[in-house]
PDB file of N, CA and C in Angstrom:
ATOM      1  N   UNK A   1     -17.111 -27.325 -13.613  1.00  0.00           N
ATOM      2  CA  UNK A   1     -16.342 -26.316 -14.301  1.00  0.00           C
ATOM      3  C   UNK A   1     -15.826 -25.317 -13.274  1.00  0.00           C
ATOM      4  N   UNK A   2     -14.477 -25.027 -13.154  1.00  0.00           N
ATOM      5  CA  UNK A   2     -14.163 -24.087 -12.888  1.00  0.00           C
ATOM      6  C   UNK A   2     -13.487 -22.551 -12.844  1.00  0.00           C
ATOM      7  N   UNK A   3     -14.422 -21.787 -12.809  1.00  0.00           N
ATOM      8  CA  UNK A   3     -14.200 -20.612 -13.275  1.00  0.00           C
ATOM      9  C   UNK A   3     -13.504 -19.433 -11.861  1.00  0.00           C
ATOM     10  N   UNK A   4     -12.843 -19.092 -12.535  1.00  0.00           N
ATOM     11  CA  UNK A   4     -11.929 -18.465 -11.557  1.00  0.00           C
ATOM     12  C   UNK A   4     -12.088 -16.741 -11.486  1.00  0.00           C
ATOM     13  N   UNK A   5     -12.320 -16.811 -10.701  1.00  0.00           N
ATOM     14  CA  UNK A   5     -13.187 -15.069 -10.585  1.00  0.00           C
ATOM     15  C   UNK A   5     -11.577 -13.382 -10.458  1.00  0.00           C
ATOM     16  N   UNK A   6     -11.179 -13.214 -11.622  1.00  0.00           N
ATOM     17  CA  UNK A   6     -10.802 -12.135 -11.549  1.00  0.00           C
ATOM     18  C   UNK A   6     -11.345 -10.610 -10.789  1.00  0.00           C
ATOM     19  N   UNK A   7      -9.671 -10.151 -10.272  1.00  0.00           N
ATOM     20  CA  UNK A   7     -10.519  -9.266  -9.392  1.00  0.00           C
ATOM     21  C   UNK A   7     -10.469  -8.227 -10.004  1.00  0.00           C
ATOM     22  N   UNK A   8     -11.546  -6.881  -9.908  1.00  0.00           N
ATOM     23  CA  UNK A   8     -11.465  -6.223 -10.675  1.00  0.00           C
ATOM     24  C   UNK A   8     -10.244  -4.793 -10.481  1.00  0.00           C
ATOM     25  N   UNK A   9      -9.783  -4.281 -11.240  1.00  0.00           N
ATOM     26  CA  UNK A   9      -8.721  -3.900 -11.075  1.00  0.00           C
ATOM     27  C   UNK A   9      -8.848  -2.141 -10.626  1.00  0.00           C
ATOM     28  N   UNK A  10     -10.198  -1.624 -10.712  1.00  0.00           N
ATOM     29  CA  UNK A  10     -10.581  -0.309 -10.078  1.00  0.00           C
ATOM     30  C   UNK A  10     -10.482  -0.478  -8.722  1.00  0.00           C
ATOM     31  N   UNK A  11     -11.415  -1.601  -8.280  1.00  0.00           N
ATOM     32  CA  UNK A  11     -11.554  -1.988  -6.817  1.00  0.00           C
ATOM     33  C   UNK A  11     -10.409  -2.015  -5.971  1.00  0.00           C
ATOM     34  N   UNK A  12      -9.422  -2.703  -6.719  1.00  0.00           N
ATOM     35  CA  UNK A  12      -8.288  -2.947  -5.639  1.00  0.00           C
ATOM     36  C   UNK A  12      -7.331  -1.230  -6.105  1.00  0.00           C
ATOM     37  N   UNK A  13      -7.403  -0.550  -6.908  1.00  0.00           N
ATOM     38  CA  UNK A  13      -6.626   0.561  -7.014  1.00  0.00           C
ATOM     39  C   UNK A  13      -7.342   1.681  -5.985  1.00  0.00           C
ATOM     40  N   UNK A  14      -9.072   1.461  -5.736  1.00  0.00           N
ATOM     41  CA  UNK A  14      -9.871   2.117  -4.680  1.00  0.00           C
ATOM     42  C   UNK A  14      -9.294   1.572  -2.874  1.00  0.00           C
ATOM     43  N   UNK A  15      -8.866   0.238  -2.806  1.00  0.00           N
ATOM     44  CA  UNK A  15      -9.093  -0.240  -1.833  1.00  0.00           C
ATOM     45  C   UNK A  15      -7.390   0.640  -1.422  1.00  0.00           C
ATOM     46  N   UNK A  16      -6.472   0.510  -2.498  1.00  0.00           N
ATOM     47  CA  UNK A  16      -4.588   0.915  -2.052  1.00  0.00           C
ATOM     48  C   UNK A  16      -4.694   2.510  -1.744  1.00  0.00           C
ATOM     49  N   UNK A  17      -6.211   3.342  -2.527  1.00  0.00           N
ATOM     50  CA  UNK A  17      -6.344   4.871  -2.108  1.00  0.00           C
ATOM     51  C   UNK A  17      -6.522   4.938  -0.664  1.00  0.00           C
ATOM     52  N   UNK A  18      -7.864   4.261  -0.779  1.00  0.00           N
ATOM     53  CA  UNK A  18      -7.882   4.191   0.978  1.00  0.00           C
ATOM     54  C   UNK A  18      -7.061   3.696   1.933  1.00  0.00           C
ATOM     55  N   UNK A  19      -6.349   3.426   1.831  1.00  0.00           N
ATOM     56  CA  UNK A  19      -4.762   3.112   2.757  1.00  0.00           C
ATOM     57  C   UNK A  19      -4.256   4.327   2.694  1.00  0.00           C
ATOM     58  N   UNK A  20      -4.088   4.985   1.662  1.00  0.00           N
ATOM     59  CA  UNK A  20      -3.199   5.833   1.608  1.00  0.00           C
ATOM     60  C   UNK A  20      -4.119   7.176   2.032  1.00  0.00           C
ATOM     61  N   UNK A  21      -5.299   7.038   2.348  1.00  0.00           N
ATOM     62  CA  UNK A  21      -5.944   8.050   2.941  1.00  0.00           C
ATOM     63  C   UNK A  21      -6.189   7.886   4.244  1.00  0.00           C
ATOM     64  N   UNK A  22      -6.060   6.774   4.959  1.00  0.00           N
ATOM     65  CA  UNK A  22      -6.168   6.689   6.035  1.00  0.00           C
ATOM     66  C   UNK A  22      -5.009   6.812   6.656  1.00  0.00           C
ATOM     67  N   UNK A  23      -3.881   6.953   6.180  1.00  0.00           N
ATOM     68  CA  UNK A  23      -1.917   7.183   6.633  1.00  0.00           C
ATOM     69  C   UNK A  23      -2.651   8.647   6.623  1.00  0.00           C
ATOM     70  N   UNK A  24      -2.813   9.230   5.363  1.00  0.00           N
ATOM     71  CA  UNK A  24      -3.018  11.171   5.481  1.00  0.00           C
ATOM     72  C   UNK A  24      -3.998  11.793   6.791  1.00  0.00           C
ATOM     73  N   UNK A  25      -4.761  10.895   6.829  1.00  0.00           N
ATOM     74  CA  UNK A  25      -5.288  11.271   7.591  1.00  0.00           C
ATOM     75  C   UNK A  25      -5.066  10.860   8.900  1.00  0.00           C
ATOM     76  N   UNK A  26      -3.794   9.980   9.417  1.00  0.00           N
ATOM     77  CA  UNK A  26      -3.624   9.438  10.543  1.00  0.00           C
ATOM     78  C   UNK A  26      -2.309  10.501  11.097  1.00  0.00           C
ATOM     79  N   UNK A  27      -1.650  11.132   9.744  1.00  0.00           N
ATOM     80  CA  UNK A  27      -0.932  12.776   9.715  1.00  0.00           C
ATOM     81  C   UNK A  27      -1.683  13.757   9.738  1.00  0.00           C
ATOM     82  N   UNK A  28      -2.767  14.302   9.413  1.00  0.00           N
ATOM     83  CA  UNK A  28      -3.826  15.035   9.939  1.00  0.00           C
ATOM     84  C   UNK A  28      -4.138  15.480  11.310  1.00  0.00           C
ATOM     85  N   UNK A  29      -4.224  14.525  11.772  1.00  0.00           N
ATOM     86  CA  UNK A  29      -5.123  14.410  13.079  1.00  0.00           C
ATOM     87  C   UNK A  29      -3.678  13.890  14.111  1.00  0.00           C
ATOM     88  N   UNK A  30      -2.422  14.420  13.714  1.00  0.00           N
ATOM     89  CA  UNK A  30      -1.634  14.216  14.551  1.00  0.00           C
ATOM     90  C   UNK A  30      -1.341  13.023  15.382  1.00  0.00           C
ATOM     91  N   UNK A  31      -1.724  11.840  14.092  1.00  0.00           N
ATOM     92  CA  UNK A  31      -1.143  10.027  14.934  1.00  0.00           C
ATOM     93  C   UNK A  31      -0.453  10.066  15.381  1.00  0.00           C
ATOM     94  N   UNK A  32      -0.210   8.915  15.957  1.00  0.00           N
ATOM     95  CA  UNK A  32       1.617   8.291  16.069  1.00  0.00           C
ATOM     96  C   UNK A  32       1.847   7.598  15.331  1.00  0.00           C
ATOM     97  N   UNK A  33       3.457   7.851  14.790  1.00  0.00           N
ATOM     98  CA  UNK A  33       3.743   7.140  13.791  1.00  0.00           C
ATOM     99  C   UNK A  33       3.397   5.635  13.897  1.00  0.00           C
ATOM    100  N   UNK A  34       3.419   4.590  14.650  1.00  0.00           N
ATOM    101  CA  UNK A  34       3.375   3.489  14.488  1.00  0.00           C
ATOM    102  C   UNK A  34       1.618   2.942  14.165  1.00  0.00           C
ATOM    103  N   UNK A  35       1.041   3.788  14.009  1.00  0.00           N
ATOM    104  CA  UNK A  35      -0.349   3.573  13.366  1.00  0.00           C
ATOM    105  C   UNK A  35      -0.119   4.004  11.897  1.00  0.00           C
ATOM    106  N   UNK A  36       0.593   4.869  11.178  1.00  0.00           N
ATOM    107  CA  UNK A  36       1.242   4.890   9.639  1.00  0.00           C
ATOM    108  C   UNK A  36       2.100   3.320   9.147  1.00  0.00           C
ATOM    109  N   UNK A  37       2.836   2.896  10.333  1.00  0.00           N
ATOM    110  CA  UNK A  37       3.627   1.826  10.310  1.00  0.00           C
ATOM    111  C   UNK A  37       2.558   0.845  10.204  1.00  0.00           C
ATOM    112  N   UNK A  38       1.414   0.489  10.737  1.00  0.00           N
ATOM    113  CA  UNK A  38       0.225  -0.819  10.486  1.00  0.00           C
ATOM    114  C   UNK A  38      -0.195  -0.241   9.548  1.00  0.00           C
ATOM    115  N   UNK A  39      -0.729   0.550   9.120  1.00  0.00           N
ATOM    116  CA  UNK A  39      -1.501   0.636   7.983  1.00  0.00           C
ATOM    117  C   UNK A  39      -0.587   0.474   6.706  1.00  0.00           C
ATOM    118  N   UNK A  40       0.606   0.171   7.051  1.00  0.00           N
ATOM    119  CA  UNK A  40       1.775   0.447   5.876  1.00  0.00           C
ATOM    120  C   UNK A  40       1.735  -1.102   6.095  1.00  0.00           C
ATOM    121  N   UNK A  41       1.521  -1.662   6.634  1.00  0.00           N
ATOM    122  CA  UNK A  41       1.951  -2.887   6.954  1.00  0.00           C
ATOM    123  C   UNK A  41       0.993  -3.782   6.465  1.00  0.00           C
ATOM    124  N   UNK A  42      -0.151  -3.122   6.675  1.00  0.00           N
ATOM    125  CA  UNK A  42      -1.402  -3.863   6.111  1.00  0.00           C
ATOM    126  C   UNK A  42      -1.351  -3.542   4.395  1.00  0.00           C
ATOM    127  N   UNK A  43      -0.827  -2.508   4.019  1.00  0.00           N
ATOM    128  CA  UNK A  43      -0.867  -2.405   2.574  1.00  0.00           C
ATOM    129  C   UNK A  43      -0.176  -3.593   1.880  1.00  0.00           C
ATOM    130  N   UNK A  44       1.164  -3.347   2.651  1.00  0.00           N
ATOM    131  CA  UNK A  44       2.055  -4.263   1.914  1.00  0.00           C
ATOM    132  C   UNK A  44       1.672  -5.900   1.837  1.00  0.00           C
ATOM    133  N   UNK A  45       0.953  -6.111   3.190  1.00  0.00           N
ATOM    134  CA  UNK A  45       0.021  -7.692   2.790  1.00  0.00           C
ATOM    135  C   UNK A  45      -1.218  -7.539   2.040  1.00  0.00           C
ATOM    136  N   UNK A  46      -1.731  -6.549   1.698  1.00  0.00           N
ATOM    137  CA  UNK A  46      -2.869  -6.375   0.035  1.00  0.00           C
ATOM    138  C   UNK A  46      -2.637  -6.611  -0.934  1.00  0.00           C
ATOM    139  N   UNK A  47      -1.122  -6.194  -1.014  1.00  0.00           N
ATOM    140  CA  UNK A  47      -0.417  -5.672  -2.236  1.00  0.00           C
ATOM    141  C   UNK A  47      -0.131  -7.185  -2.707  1.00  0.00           C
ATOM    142  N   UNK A  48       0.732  -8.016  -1.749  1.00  0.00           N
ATOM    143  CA  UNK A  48       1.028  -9.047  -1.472  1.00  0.00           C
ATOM    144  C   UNK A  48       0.161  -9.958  -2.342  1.00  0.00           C
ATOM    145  N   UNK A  49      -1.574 -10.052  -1.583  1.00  0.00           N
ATOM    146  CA  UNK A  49      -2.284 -10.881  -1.836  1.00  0.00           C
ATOM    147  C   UNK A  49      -3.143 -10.736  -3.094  1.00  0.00           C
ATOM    148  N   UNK A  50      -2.782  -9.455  -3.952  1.00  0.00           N
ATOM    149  CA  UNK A  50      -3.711  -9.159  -4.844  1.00  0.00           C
ATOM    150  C   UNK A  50      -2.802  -8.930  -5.406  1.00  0.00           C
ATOM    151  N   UNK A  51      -1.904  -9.824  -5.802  1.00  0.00           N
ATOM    152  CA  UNK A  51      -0.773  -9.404  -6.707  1.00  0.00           C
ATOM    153  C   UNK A  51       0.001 -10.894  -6.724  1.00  0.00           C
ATOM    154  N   UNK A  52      -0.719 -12.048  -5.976  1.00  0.00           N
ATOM    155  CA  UNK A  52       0.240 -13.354  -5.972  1.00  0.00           C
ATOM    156  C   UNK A  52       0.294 -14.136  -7.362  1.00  0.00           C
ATOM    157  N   UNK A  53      -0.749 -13.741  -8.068  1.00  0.00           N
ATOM    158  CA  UNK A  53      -0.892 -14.346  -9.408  1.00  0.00           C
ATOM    159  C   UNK A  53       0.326 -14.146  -9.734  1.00  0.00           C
ATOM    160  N   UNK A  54       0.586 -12.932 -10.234  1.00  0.00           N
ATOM    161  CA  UNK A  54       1.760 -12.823 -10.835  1.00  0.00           C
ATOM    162  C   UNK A  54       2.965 -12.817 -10.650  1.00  0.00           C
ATOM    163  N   UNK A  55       2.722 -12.778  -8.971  1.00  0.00           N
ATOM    164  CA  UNK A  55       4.515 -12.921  -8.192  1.00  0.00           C
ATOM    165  C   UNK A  55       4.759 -14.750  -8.447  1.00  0.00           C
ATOM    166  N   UNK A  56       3.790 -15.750  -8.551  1.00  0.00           N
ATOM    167  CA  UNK A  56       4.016 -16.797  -8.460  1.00  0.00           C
ATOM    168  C   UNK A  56       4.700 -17.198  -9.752  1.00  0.00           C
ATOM    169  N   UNK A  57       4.506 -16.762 -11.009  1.00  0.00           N
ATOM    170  CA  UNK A  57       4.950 -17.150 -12.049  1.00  0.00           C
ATOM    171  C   UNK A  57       6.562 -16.068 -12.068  1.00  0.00           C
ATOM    172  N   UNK A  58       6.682 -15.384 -11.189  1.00  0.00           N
ATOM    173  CA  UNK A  58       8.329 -14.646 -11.385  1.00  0.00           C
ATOM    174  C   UNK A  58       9.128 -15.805 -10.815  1.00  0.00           C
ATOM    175  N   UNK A  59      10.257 -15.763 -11.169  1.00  0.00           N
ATOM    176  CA  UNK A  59      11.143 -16.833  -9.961  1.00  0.00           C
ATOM    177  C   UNK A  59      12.454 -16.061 -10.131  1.00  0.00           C
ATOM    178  N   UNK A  60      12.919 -16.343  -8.930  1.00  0.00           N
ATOM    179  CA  UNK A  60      14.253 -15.744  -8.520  1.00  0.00           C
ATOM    180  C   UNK A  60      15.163 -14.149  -8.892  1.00  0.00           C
ATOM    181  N   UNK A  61      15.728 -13.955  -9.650  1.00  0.00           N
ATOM    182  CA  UNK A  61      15.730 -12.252  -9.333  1.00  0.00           C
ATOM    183  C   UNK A  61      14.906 -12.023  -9.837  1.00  0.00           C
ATOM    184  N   UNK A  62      13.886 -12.372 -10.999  1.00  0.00           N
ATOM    185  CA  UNK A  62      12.988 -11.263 -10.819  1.00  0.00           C
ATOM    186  C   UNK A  62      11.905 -10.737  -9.895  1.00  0.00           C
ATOM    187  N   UNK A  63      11.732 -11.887  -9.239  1.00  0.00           N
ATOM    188  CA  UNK A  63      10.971 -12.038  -8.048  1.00  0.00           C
ATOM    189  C   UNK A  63      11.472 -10.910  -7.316  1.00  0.00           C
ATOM    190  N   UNK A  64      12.555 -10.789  -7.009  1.00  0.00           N
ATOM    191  CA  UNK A  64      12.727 -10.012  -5.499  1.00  0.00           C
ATOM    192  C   UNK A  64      13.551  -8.827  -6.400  1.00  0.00           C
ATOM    193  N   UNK A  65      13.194  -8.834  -7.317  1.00  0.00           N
ATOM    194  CA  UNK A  65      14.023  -7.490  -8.020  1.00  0.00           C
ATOM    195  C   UNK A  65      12.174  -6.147  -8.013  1.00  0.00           C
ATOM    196  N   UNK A  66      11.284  -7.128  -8.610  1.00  0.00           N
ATOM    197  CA  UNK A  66      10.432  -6.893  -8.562  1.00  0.00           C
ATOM    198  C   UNK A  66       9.680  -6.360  -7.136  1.00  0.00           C
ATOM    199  N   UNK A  67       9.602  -7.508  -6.407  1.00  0.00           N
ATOM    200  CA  UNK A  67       8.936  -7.376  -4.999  1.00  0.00           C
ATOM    201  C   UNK A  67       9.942  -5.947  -4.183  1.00  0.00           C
ATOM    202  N   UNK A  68      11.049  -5.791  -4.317  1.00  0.00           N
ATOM    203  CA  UNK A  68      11.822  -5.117  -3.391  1.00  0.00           C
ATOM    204  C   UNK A  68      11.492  -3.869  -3.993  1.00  0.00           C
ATOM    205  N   UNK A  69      11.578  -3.595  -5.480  1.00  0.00           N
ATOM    206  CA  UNK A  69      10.876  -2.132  -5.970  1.00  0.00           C
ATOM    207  C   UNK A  69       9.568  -1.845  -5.311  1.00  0.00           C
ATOM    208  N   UNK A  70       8.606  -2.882  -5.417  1.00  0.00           N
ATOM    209  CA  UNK A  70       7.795  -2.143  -4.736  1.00  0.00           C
ATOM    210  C   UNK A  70       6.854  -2.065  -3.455  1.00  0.00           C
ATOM    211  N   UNK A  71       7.837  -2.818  -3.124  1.00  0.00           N
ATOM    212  CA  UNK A  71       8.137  -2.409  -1.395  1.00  0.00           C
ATOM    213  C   UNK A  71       8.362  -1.111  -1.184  1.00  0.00           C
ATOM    214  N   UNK A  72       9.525  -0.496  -1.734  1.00  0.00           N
ATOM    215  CA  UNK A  72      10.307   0.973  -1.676  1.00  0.00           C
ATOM    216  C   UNK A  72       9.071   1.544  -1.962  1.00  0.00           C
ATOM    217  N   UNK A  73       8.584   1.608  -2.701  1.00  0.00           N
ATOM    218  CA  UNK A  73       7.459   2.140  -3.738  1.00  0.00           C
ATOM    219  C   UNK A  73       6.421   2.268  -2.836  1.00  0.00           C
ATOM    220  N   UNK A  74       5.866   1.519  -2.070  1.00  0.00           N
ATOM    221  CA  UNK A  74       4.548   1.449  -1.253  1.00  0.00           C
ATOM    222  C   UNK A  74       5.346   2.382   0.164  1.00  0.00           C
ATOM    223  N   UNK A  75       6.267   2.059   0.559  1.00  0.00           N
ATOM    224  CA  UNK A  75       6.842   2.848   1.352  1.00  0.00           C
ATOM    225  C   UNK A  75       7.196   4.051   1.636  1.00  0.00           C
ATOM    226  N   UNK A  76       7.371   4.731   0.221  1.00  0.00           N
ATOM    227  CA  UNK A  76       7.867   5.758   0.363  1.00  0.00           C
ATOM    228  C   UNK A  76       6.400   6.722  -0.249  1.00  0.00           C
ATOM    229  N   UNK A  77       5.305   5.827  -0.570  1.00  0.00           N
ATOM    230  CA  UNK A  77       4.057   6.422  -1.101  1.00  0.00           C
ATOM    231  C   UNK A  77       3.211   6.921   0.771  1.00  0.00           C
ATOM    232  N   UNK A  78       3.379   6.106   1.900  1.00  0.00           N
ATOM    233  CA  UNK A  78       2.752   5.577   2.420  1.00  0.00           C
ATOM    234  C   UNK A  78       3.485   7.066   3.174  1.00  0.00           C
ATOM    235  N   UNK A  79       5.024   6.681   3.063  1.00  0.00           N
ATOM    236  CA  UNK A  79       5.887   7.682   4.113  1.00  0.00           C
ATOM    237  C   UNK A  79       5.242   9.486   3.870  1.00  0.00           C
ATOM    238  N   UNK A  80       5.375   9.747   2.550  1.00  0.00           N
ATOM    239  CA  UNK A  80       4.830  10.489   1.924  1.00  0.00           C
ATOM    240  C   UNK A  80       3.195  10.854   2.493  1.00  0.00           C
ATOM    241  N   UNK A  81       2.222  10.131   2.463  1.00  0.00           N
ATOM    242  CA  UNK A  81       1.224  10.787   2.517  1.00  0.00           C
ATOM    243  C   UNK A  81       0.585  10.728   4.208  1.00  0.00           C
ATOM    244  N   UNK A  82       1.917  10.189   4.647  1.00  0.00           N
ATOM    245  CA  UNK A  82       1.889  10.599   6.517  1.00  0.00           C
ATOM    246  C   UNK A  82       2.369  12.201   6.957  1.00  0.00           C
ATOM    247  N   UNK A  83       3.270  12.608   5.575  1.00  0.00           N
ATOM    248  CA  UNK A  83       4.019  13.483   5.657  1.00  0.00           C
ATOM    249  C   UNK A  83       3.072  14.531   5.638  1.00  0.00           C
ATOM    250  N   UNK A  84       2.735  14.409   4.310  1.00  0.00           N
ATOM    251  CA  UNK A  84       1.697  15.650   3.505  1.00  0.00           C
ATOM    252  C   UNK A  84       0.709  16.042   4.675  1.00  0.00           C
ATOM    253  N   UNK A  85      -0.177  14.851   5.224  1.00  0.00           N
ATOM    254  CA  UNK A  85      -1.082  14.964   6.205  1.00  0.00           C
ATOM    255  C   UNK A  85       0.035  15.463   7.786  1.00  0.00           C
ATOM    256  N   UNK A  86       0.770  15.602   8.353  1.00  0.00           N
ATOM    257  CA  UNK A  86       1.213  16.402   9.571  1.00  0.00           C
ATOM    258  C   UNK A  86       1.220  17.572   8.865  1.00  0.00           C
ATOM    259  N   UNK A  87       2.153  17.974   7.853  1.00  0.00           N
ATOM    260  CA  UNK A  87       2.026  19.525   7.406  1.00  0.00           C
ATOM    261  C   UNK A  87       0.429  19.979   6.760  1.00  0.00           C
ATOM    262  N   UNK A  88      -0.217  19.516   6.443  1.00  0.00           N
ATOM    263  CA  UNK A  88      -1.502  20.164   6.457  1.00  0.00           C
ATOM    264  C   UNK A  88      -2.133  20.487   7.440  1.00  0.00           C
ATOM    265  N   UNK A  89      -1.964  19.121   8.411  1.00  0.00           N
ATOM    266  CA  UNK A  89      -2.613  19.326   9.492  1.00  0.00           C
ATOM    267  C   UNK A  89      -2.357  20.253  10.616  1.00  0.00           C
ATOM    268  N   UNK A  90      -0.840  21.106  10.372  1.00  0.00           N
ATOM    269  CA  UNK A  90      -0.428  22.362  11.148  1.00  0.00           C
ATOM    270  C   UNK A  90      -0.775  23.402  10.210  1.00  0.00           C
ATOM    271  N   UNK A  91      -1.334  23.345   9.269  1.00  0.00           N
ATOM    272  CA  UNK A  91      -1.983  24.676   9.136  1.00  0.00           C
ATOM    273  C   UNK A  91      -3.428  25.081   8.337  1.00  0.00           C
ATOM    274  N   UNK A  92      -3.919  23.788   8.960  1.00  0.00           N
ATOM    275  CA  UNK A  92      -5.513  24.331   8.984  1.00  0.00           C
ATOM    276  C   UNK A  92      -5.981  24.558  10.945  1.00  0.00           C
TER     277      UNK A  92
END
């Protein structure tokens, strides 16, 4: 029998925080951008892989109508909390 192990859906919404806390905090502590750029990079292959169920059953525009929203979406979340973290991090 095979039973197919769903993932649970807190876990992976915990695992996309911590990305996005480790970008804030890679603006914090005054990174360089291209360490926001891997960790953005690594999101977008999470997102990717914990999300193929359902990209596999889209086909054609919705596929990439879908995928390209939230691309933008992870991007501009990611761009964002690189942001928030440099301006905090100039004034603490």
């Amino acid at each position: 029998m095979n039973v197919r192990r769903r993932e649970d859906a807190f876990a992976i919404a915990a695992c996309e925080l911590g990305l996005a806390i480790a970008i804030f905090g890679v603006g914090l502590f005054d990174g360089p951008f291209w360490m926001a750029g891997l960790a953005t990079c690594a999101m977008l292959a999470y997102w990717t892989w914990t999300r193929r169920a359902i990209l596999n059953r889209l086909r054609g525009a919705a596929w990439a109508s879908q995928t390209s929203l939230a691309i933008a979406v992870i991007i501009a979340i990611m761009g964002g909390s690189y942001w928030v973290g440099l301006g905090v991090g100039g004034h603490l």
